[in-house]
Protein backbone atom coordinates (compact mmCIF):
# COMPACT_ATOMS: atom_id res chain seq x y z
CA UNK A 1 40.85 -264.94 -252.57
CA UNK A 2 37.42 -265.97 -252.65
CA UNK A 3 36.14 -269.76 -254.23
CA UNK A 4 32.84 -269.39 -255.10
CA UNK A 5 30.72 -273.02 -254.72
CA UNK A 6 30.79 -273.57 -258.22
CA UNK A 7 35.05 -273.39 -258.15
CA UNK A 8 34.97 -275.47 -254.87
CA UNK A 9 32.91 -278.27 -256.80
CA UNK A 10 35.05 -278.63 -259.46
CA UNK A 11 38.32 -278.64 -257.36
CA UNK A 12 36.77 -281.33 -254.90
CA UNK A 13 35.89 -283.57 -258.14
CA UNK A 14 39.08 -282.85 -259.75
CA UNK A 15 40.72 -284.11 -256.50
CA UNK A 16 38.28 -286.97 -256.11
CA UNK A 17 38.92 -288.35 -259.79
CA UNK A 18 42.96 -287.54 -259.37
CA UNK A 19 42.60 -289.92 -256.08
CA UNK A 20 41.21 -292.48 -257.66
CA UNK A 21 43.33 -292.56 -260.79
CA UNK A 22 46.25 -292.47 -258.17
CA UNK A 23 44.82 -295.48 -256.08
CA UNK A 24 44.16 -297.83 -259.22
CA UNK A 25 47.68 -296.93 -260.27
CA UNK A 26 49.40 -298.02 -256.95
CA UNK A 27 46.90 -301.21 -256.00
CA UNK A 28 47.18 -302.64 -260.05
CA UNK A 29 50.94 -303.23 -258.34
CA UNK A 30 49.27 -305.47 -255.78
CA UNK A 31 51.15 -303.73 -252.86
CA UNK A 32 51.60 -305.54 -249.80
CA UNK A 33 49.36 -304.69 -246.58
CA UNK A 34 51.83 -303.24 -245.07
CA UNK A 35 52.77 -301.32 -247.74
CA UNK A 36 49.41 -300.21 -248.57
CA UNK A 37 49.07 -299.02 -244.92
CA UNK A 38 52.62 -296.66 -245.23
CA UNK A 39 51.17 -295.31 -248.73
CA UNK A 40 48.24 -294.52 -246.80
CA UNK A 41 49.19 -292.52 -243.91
CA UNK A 42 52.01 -290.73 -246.30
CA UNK A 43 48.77 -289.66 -248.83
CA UNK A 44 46.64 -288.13 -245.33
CA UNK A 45 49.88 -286.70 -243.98
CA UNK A 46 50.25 -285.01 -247.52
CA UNK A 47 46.72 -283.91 -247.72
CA UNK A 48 46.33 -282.56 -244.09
CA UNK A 49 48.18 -278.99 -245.02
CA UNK A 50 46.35 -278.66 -247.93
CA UNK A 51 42.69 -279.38 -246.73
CA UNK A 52 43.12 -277.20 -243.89
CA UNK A 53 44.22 -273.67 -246.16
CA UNK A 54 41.66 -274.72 -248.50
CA UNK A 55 38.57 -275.03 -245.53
CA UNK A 56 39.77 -271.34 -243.91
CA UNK A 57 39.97 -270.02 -247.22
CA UNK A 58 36.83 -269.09 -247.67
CA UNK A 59 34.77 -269.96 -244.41
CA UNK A 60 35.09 -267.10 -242.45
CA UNK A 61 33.24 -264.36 -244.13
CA UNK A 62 29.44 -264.76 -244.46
CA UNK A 63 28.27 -265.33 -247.95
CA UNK A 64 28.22 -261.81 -250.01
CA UNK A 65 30.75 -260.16 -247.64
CA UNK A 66 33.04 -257.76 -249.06
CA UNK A 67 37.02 -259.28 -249.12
């Protein structure tokens, strides 16, 4: 599959705004610190999988190249 700039944009904004709808949500409950910090590291351990498919996705052909 093949994300064209343009798609990449709009997913990294979609994910962007979803973040910080998320992170209002959760700190409008006026977490603790330490519970702020476990929310945290959960969210980047989450994320970690996902950011890695979607950088090799499309990275390793030079722009134009055939699939």
């Amino acid at each position: 599959m093949v994300v064209t700039t343009g798609h990449r944009a709009v997913q990294r904004s979609l994910g962007t705004l979803s973040g910080l709808v998320i992170t209002a949500g959760i700190m409008a409950l006026h977490p603790s610190q330490g519970v702020t910090i476990v929310i945290a590291a959960v969210a980047v351990g989450l994320a970690q999988p996902l950011l890695a498919k979607e950088l090799c996705a499309g990275d390793a052909r030079p722009a134009g190249a055939e699939p």
